[in-house]
PDB file of N, CA and C in Angstrom:
ATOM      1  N   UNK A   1    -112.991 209.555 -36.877  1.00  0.00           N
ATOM      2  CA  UNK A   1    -112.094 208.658 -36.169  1.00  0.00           C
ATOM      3  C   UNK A   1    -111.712 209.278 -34.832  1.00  0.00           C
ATOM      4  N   UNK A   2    -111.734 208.832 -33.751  1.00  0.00           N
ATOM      5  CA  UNK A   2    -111.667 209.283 -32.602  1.00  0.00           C
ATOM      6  C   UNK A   2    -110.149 208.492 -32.164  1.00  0.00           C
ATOM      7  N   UNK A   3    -109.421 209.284 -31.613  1.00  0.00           N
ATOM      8  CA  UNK A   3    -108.306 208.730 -30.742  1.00  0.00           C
ATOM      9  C   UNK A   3    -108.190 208.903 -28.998  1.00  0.00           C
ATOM     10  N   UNK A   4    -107.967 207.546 -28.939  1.00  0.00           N
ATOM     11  CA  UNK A   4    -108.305 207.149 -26.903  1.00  0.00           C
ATOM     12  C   UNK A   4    -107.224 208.444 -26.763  1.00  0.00           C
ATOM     13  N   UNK A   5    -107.683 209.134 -25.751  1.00  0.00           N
ATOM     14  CA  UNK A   5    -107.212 210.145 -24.539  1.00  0.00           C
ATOM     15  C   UNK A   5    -107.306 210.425 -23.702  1.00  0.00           C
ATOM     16  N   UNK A   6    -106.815 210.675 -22.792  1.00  0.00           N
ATOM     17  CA  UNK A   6    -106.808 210.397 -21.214  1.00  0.00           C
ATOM     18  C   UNK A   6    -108.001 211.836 -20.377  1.00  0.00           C
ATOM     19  N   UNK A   7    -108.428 212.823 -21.914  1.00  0.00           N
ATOM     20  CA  UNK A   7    -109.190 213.337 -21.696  1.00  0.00           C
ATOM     21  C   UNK A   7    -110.086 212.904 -21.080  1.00  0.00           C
ATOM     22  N   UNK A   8    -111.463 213.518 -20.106  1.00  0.00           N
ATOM     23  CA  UNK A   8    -112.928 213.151 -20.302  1.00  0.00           C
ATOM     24  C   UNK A   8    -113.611 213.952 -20.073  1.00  0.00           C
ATOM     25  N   UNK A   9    -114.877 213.694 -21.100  1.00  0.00           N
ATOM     26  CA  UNK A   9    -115.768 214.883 -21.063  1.00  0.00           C
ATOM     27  C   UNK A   9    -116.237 215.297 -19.664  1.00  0.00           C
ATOM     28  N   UNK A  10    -116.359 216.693 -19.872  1.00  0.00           N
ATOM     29  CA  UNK A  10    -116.784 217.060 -18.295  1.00  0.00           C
ATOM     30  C   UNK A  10    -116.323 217.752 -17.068  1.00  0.00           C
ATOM     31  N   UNK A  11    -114.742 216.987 -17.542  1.00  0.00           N
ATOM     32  CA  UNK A  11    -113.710 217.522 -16.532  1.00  0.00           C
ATOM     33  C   UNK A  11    -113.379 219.010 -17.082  1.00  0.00           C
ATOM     34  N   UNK A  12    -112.605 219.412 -15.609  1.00  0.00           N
ATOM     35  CA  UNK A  12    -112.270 220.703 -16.101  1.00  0.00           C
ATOM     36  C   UNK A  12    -110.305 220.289 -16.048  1.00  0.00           C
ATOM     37  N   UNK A  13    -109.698 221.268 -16.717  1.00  0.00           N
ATOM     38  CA  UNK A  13    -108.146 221.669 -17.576  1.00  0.00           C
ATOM     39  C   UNK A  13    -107.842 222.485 -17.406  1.00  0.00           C
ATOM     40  N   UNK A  14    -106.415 222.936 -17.110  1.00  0.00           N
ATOM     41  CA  UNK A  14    -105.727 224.438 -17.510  1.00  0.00           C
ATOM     42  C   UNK A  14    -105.165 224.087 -19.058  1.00  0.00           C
ATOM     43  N   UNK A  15    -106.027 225.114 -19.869  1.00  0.00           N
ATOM     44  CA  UNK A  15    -105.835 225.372 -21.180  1.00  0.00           C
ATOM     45  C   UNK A  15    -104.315 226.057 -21.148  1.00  0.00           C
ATOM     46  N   UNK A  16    -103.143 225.501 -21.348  1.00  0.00           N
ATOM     47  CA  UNK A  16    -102.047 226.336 -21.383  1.00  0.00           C
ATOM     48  C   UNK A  16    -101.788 227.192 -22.186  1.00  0.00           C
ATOM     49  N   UNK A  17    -102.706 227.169 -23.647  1.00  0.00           N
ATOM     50  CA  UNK A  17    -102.789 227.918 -24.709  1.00  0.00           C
ATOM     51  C   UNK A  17    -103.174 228.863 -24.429  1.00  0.00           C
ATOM     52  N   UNK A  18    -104.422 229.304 -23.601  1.00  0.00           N
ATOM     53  CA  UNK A  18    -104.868 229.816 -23.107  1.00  0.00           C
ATOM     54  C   UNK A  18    -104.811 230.897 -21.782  1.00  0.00           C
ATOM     55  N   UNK A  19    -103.953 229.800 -20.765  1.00  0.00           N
ATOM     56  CA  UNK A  19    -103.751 230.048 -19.268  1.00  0.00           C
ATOM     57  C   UNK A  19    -105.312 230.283 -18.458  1.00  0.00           C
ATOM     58  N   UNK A  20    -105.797 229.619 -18.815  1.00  0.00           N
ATOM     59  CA  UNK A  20    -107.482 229.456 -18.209  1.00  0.00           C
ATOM     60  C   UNK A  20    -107.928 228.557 -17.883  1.00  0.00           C
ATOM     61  N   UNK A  21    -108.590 228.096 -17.206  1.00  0.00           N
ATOM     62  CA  UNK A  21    -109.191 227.186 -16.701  1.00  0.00           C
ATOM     63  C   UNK A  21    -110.442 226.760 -17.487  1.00  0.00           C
ATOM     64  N   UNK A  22    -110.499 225.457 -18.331  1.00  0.00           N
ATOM     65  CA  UNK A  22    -111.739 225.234 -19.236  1.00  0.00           C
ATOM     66  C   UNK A  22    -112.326 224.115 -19.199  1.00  0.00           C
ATOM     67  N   UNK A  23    -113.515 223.856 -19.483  1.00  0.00           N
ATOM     68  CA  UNK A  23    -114.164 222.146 -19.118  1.00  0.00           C
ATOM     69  C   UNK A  23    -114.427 221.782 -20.515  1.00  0.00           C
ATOM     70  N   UNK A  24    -114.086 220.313 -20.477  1.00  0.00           N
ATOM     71  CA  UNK A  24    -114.112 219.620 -21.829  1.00  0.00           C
ATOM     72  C   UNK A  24    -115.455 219.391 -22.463  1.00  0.00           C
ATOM     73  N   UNK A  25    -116.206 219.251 -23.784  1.00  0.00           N
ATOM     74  CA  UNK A  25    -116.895 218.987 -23.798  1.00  0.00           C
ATOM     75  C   UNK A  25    -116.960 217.761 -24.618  1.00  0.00           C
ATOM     76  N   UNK A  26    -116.239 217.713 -25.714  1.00  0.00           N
ATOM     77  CA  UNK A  26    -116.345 216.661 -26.334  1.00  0.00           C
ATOM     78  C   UNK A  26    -115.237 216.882 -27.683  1.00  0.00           C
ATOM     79  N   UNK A  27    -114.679 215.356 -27.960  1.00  0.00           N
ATOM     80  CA  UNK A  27    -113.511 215.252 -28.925  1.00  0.00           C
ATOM     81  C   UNK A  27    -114.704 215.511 -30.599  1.00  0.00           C
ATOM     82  N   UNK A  28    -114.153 216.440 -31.295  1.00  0.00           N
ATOM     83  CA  UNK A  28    -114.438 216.302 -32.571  1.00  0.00           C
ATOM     84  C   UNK A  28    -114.266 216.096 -33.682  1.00  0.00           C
ATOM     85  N   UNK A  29    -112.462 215.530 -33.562  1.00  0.00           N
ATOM     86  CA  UNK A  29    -112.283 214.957 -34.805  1.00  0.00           C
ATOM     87  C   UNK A  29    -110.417 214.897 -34.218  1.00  0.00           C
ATOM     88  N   UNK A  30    -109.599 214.669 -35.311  1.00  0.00           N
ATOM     89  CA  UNK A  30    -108.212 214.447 -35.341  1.00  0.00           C
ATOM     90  C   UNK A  30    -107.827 215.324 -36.774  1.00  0.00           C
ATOM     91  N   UNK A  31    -106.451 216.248 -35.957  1.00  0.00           N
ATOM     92  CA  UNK A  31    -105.916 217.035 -36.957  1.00  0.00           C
ATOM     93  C   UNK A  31    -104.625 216.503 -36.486  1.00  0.00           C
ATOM     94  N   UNK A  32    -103.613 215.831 -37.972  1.00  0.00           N
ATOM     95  CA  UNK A  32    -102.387 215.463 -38.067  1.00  0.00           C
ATOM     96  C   UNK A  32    -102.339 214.837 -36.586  1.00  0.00           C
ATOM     97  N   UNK A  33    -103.194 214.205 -36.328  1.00  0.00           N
ATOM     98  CA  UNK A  33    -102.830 212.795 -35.267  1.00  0.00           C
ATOM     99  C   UNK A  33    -102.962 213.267 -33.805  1.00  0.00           C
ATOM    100  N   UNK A  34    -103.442 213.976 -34.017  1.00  0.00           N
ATOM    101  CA  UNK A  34    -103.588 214.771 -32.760  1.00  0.00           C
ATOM    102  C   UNK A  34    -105.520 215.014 -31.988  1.00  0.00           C
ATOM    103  N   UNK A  35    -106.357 214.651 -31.269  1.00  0.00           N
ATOM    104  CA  UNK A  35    -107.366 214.642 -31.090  1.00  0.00           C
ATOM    105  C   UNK A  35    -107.274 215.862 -30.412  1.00  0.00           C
ATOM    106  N   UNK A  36    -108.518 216.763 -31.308  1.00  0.00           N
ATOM    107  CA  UNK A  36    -109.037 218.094 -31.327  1.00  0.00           C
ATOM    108  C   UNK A  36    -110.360 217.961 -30.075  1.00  0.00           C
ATOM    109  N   UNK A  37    -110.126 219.144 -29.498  1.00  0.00           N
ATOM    110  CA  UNK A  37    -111.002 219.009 -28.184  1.00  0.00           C
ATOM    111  C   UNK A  37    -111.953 220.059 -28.529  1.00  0.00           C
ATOM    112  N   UNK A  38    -113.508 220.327 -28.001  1.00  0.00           N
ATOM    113  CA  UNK A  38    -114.439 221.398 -28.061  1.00  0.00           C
ATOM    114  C   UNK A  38    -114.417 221.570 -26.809  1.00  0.00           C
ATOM    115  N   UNK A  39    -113.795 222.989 -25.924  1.00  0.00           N
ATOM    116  CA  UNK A  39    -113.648 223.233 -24.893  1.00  0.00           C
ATOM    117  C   UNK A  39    -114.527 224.674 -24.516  1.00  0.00           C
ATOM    118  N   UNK A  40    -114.844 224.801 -22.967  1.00  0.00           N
ATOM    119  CA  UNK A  40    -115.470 225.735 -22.750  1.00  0.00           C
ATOM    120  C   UNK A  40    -115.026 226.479 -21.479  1.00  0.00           C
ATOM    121  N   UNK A  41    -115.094 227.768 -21.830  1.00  0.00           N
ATOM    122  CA  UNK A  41    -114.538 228.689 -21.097  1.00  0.00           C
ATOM    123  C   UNK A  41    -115.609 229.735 -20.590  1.00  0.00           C
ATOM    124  N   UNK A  42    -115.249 230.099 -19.025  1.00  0.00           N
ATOM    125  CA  UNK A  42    -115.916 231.262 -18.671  1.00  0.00           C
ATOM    126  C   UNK A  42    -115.298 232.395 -18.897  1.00  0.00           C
ATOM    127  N   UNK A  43    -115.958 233.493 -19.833  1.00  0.00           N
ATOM    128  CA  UNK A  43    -116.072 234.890 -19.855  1.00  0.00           C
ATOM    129  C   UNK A  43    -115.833 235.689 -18.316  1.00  0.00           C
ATOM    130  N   UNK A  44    -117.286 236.044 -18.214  1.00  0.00           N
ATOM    131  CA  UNK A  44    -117.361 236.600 -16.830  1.00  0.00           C
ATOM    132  C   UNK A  44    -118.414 235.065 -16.233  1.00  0.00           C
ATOM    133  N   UNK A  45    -119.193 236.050 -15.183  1.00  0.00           N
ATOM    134  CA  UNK A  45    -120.375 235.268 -14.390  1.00  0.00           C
ATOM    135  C   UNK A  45    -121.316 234.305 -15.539  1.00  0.00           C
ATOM    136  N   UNK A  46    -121.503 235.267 -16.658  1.00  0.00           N
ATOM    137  CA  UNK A  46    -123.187 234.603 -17.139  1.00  0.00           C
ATOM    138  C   UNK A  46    -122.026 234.090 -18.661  1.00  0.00           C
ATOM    139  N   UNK A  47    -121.270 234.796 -19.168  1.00  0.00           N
ATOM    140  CA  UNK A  47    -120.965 234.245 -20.610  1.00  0.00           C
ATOM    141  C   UNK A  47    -120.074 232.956 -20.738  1.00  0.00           C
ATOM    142  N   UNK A  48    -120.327 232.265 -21.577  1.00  0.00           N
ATOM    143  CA  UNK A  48    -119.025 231.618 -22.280  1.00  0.00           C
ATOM    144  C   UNK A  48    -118.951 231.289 -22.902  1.00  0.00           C
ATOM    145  N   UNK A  49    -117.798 230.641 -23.309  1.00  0.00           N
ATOM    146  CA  UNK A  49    -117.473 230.532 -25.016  1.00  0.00           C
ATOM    147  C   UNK A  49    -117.028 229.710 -25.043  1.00  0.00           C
ATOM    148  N   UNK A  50    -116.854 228.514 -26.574  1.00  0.00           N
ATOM    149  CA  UNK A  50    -116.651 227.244 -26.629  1.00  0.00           C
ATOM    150  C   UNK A  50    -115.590 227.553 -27.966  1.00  0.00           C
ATOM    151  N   UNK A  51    -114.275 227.025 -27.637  1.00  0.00           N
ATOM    152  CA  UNK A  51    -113.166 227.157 -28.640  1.00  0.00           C
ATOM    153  C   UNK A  51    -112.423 225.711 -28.709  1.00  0.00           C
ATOM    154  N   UNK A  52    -111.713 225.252 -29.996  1.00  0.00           N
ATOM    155  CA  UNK A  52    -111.625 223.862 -30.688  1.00  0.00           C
ATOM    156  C   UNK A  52    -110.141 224.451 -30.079  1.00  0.00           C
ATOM    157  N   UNK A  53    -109.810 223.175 -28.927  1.00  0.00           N
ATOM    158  CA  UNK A  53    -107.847 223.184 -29.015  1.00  0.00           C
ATOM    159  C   UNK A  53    -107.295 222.008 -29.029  1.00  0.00           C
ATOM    160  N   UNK A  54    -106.283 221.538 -29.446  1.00  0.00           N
ATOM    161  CA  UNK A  54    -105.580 220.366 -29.326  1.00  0.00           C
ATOM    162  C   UNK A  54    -105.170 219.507 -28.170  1.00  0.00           C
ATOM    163  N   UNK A  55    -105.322 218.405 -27.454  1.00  0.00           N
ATOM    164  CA  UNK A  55    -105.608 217.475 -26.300  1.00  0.00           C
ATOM    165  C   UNK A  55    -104.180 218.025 -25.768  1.00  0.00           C
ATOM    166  N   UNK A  56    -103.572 218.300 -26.533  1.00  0.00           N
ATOM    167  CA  UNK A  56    -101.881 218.252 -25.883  1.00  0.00           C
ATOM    168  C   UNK A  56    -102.257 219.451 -25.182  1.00  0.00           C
ATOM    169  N   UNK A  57    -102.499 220.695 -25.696  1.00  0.00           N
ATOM    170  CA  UNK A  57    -102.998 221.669 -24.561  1.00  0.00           C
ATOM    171  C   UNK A  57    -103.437 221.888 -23.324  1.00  0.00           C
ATOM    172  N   UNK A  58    -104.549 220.372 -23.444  1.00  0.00           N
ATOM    173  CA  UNK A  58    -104.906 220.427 -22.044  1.00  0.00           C
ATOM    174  C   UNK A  58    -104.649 219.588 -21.013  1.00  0.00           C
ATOM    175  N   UNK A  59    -104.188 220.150 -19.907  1.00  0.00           N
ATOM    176  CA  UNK A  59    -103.282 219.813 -18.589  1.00  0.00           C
ATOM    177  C   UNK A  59    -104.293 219.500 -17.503  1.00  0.00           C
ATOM    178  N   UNK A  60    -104.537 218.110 -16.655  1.00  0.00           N
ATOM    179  CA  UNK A  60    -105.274 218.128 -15.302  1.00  0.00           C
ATOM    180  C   UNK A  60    -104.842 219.043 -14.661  1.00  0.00           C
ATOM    181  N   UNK A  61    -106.015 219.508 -13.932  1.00  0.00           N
ATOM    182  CA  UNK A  61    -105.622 220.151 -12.885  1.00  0.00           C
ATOM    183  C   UNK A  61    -105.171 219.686 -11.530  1.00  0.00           C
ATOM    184  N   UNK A  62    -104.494 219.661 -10.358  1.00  0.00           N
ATOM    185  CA  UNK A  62    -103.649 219.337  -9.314  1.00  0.00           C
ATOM    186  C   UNK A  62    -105.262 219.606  -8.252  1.00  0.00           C
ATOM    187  N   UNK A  63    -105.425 218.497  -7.507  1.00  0.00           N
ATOM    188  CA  UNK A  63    -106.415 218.517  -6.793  1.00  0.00           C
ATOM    189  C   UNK A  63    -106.058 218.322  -5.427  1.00  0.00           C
TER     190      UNK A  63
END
């Protein structure tokens, strides 16, 4: 079950959980009503890593 969010894939977020800057990749499900995000983060230059956080976490960034 997917819930509408003002998320979209692609964009990039400040993960506040985090304090990082991360790009969305895609919603994967709903925990207690809340749509769970698969987000991705840069390491350094070449790595990164993809961690599950909650939509409320993630904040547009100010352009």
């Amino acid at each position: 079950m997917k819930v509408k969010a003002s998320i979209e894939r692609g964009a990039e977020y400040l993960c506040v959980k985090l304090g990082e800057v991360v790009t969305a990749i895609e919603q994967i499900g709903v925990v207690k009503g809340l749509p769970m995000w698969e987000v991705e983060r840069r390491i350094n230059e070449g790595s990164r890593k993809r961690i599950i956080v909650s939509a409320r976490t993630l904040t547009p960034l100010k352009t």
